[in-house]
Structure formats: C-alpha cells, structure tokens
PDB file of N, CA and C in Angstrom:
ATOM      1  N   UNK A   1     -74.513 -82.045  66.177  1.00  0.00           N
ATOM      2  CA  UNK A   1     -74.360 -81.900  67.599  1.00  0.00           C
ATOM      3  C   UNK A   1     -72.982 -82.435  68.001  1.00  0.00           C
ATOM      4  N   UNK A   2     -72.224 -81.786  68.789  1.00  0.00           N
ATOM      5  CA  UNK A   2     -71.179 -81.989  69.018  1.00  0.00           C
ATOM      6  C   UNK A   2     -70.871 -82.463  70.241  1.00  0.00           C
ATOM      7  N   UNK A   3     -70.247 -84.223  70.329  1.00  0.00           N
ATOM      8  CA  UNK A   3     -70.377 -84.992  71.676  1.00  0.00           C
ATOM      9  C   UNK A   3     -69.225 -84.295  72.234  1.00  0.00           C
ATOM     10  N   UNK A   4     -69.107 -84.373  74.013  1.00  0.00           N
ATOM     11  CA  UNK A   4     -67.754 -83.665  74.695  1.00  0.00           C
ATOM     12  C   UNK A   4     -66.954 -85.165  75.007  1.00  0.00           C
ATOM     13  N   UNK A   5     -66.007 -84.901  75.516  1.00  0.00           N
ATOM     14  CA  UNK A   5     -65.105 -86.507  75.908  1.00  0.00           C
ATOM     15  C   UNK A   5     -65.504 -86.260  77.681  1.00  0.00           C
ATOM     16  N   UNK A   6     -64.962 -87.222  77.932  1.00  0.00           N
ATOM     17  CA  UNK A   6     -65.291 -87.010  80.130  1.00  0.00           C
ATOM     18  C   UNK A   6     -64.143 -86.540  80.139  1.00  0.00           C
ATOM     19  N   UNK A   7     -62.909 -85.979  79.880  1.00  0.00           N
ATOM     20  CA  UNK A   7     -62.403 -84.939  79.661  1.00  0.00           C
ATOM     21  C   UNK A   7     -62.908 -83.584  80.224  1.00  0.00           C
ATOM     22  N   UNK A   8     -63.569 -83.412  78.760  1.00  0.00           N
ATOM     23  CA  UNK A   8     -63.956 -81.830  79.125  1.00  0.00           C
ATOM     24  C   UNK A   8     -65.206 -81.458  79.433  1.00  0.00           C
ATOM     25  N   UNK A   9     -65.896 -83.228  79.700  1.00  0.00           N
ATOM     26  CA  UNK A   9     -67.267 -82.906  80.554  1.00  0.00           C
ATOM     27  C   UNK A   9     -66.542 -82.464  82.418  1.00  0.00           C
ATOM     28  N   UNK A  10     -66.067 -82.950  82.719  1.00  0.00           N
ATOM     29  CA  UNK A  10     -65.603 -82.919  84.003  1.00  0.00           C
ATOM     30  C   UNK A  10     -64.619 -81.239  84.025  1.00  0.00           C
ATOM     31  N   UNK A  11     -64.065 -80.247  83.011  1.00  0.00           N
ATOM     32  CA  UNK A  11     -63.922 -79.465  83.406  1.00  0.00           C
ATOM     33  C   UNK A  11     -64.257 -78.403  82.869  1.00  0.00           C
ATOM     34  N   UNK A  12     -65.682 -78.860  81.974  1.00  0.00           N
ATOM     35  CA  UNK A  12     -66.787 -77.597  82.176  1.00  0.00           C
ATOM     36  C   UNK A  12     -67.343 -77.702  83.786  1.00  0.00           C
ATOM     37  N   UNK A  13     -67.501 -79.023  84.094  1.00  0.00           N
ATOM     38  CA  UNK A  13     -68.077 -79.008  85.510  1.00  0.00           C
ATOM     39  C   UNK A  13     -67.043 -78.554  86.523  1.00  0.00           C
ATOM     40  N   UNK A  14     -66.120 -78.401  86.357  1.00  0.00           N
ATOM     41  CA  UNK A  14     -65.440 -77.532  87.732  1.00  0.00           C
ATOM     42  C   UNK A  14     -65.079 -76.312  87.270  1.00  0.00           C
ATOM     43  N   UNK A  15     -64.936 -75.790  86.009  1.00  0.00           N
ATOM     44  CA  UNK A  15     -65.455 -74.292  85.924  1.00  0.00           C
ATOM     45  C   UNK A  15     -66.712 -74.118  86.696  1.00  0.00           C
ATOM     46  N   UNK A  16     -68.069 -74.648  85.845  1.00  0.00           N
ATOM     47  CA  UNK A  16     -69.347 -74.330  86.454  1.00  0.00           C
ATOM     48  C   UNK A  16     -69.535 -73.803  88.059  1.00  0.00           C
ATOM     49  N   UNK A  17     -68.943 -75.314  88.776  1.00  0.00           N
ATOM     50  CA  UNK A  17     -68.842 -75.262  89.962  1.00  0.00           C
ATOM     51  C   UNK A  17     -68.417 -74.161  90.781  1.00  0.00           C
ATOM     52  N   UNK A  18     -67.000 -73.712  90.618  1.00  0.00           N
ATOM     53  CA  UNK A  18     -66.087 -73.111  91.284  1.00  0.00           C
ATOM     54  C   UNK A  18     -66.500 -71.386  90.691  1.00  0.00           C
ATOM     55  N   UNK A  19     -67.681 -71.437  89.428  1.00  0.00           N
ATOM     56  CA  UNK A  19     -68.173 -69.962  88.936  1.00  0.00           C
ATOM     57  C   UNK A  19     -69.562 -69.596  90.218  1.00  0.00           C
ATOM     58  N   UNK A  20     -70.115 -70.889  90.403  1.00  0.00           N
ATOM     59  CA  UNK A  20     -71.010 -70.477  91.566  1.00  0.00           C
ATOM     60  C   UNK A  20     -70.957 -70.635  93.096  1.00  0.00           C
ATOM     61  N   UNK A  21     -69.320 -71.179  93.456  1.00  0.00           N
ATOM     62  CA  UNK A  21     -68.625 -70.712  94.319  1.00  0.00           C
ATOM     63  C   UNK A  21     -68.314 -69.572  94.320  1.00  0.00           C
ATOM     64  N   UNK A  22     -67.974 -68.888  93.951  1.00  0.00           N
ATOM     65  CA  UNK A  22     -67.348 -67.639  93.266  1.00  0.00           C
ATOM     66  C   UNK A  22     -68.930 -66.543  93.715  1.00  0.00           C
ATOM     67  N   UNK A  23     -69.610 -67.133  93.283  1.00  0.00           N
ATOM     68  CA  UNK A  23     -71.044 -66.175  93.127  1.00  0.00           C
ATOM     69  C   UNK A  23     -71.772 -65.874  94.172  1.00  0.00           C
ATOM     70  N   UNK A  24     -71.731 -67.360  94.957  1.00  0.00           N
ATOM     71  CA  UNK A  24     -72.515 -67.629  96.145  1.00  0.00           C
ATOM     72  C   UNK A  24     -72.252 -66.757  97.403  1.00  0.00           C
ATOM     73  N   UNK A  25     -73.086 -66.297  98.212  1.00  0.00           N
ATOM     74  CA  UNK A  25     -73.000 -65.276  99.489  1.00  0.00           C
ATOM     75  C   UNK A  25     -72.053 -66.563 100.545  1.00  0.00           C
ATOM     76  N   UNK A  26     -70.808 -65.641 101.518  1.00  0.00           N
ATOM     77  CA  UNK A  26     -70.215 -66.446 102.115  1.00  0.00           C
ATOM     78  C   UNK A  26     -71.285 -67.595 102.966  1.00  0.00           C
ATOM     79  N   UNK A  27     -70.648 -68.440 103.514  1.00  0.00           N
ATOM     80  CA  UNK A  27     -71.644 -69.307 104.404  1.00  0.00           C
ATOM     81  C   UNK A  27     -72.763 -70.466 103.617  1.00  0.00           C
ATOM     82  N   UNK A  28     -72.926 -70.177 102.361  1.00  0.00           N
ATOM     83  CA  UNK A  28     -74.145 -70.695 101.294  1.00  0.00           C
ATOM     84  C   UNK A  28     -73.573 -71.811 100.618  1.00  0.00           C
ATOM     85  N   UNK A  29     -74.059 -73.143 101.032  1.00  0.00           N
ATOM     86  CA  UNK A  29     -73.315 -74.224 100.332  1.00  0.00           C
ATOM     87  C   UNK A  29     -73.991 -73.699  98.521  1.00  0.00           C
ATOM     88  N   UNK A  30     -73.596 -74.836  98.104  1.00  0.00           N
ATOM     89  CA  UNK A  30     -73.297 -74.935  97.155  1.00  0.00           C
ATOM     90  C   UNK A  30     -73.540 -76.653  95.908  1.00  0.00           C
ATOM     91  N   UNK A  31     -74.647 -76.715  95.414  1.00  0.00           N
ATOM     92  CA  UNK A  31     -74.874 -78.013  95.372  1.00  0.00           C
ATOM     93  C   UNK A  31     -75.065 -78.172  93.510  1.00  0.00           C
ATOM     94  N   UNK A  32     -74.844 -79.315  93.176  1.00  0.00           N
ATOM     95  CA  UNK A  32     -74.185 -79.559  91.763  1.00  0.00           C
ATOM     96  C   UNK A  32     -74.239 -80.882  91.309  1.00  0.00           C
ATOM     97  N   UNK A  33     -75.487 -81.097  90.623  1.00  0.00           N
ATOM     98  CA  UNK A  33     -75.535 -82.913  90.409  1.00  0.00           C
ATOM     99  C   UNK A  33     -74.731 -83.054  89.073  1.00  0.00           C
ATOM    100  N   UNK A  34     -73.813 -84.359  90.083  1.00  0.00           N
ATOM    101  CA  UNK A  34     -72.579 -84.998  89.605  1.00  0.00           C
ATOM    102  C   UNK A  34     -73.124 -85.748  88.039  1.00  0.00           C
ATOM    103  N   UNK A  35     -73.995 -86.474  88.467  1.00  0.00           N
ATOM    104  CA  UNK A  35     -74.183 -87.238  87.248  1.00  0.00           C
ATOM    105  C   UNK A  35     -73.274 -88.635  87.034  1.00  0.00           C
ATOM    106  N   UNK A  36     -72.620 -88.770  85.451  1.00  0.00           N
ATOM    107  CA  UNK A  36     -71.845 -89.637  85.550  1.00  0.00           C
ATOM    108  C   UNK A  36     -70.364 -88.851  84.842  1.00  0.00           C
ATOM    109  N   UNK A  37     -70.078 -87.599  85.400  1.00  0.00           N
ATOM    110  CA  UNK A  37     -69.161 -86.936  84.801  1.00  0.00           C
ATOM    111  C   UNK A  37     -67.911 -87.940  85.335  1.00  0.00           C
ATOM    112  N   UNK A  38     -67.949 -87.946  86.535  1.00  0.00           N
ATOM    113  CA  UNK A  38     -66.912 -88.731  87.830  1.00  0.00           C
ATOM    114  C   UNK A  38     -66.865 -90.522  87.511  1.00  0.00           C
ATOM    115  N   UNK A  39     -67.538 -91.068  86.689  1.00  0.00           N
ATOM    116  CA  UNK A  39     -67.997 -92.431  86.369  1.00  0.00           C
ATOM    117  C   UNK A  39     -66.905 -93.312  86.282  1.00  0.00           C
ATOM    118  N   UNK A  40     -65.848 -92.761  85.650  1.00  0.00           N
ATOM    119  CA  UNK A  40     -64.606 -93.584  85.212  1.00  0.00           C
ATOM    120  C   UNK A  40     -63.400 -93.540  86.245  1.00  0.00           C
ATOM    121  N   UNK A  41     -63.737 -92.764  87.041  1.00  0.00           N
ATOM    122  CA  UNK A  41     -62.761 -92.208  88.392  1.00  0.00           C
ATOM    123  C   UNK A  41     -62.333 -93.443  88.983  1.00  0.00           C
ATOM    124  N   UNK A  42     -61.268 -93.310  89.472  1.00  0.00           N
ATOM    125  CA  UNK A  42     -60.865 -94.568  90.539  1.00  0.00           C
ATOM    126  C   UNK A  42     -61.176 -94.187  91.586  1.00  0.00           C
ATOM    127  N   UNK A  43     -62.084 -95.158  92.208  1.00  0.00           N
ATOM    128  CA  UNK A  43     -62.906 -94.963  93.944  1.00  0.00           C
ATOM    129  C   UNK A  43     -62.011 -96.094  94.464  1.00  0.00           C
ATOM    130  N   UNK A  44     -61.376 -95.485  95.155  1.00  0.00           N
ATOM    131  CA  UNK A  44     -60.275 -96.152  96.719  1.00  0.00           C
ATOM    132  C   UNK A  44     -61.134 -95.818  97.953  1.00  0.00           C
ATOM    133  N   UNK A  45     -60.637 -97.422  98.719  1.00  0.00           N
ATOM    134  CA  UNK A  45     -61.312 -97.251 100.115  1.00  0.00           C
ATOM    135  C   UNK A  45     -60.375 -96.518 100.789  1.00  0.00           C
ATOM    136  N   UNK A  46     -61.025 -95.608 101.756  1.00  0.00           N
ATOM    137  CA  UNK A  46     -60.057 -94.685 102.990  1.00  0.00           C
ATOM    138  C   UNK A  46     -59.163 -95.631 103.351  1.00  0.00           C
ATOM    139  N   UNK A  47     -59.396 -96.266 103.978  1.00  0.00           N
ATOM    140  CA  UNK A  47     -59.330 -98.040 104.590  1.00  0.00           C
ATOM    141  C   UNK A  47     -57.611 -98.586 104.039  1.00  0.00           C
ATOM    142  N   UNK A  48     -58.122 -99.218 102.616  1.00  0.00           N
ATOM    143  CA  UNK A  48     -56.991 -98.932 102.046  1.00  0.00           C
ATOM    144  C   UNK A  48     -55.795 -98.322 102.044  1.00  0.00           C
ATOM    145  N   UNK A  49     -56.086 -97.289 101.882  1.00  0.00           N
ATOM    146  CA  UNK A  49     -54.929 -95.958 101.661  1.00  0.00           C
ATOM    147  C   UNK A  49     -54.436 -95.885 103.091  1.00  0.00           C
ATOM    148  N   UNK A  50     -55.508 -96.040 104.377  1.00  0.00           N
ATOM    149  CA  UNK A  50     -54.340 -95.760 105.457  1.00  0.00           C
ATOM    150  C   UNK A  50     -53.596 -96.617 105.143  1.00  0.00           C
ATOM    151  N   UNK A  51     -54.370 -98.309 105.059  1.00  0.00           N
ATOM    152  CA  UNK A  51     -53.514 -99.486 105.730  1.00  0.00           C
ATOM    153  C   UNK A  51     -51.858 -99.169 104.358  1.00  0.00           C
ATOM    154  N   UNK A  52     -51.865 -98.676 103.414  1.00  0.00           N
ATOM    155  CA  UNK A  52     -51.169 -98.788 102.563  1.00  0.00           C
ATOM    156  C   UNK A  52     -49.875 -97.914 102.711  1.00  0.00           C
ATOM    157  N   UNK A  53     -50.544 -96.895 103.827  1.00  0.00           N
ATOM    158  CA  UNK A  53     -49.064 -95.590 104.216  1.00  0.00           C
ATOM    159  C   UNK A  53     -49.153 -96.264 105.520  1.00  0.00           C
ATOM    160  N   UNK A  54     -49.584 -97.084 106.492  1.00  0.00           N
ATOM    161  CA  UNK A  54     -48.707 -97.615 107.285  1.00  0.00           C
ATOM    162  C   UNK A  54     -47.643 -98.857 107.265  1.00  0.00           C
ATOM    163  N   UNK A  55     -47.961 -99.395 106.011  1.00  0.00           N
ATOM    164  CA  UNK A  55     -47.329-100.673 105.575  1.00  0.00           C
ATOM    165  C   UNK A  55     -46.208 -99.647 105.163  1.00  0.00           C
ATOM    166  N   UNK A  56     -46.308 -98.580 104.383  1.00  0.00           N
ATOM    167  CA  UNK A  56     -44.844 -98.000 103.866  1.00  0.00           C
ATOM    168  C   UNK A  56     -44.122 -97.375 104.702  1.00  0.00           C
ATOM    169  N   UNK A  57     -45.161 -96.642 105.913  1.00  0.00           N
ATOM    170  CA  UNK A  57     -44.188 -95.795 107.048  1.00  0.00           C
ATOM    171  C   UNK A  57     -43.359 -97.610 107.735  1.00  0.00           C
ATOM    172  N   UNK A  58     -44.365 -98.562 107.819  1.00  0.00           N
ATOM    173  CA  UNK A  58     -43.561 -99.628 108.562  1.00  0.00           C
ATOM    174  C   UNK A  58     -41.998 -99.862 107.734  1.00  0.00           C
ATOM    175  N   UNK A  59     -42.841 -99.870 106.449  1.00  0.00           N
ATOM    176  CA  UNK A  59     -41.383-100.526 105.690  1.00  0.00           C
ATOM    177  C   UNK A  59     -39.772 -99.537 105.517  1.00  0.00           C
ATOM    178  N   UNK A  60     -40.558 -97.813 105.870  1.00  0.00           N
ATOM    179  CA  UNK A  60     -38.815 -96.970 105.933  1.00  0.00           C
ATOM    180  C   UNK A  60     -38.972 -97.098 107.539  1.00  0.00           C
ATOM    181  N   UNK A  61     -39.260 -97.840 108.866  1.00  0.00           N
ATOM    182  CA  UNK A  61     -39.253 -97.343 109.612  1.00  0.00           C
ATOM    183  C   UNK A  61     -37.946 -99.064 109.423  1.00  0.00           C
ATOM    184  N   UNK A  62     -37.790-100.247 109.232  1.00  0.00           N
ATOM    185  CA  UNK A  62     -37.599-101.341 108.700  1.00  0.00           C
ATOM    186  C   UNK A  62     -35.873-101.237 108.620  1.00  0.00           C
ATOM    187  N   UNK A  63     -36.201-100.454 107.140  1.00  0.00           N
ATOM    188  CA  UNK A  63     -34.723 -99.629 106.536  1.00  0.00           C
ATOM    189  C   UNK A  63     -34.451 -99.000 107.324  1.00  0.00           C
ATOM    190  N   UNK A  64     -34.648 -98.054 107.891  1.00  0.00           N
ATOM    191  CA  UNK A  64     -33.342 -97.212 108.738  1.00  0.00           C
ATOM    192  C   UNK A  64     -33.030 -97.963 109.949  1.00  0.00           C
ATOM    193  N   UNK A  65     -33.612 -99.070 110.604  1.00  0.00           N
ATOM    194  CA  UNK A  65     -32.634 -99.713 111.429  1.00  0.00           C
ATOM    195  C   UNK A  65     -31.484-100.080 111.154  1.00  0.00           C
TER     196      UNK A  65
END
C-alpha cells in the first residue's frame, strides 16, 4: 500500500474539489470533508494580519515624511 505525503494529499483534494465544482449545477454549494489534509497549515489570526499591514502602512507612511 502506498502512503501519499500532505503534499499530494492536499492536491488530490483540490483536484477532487474544483472536479465537483466543475460538475455541480450553477448556484449548488459544494461540500468536502477537510479532514487533516490542512493540519500542518499555518492558521493566522485576521486580527493579526490587519494589525501587521497597519503597523507597515504606519511605518512607509513614517519614511516618506
């Protein structure tokens, strides 16, 4: 039996996905248990990421004075 890496578990799963996007009648979600394909992913807070592009818009707004 041949193990996959999370590699190419994660893009058999967005082939899969995007084949029954593809399939599905317009308007028809579309649903797909994740599992632990996504497991190793880096999860950032929204939160974060603003406060992190306003600290940088602050810091070129800084420099060009």
């Amino acid at each position: 039996m041949a193990y996959l890496t999370k590699k190419q578990q994660r893009e058999l799963f967005i082939e899969e996905f995007l084949r029954r996007l593809r399939e599905a009648p317009p308007g028809t979600r579309v649903y797909m248990r994740v599992g632990d394909v996504f497991r190793d992913a880096d999860v950032v807070s929204i939160d974060q990421l603003r406060a992190a592009g306003r600290s940088a818009d602050d810091e070129k707004k800084d420099s060009s004075r």
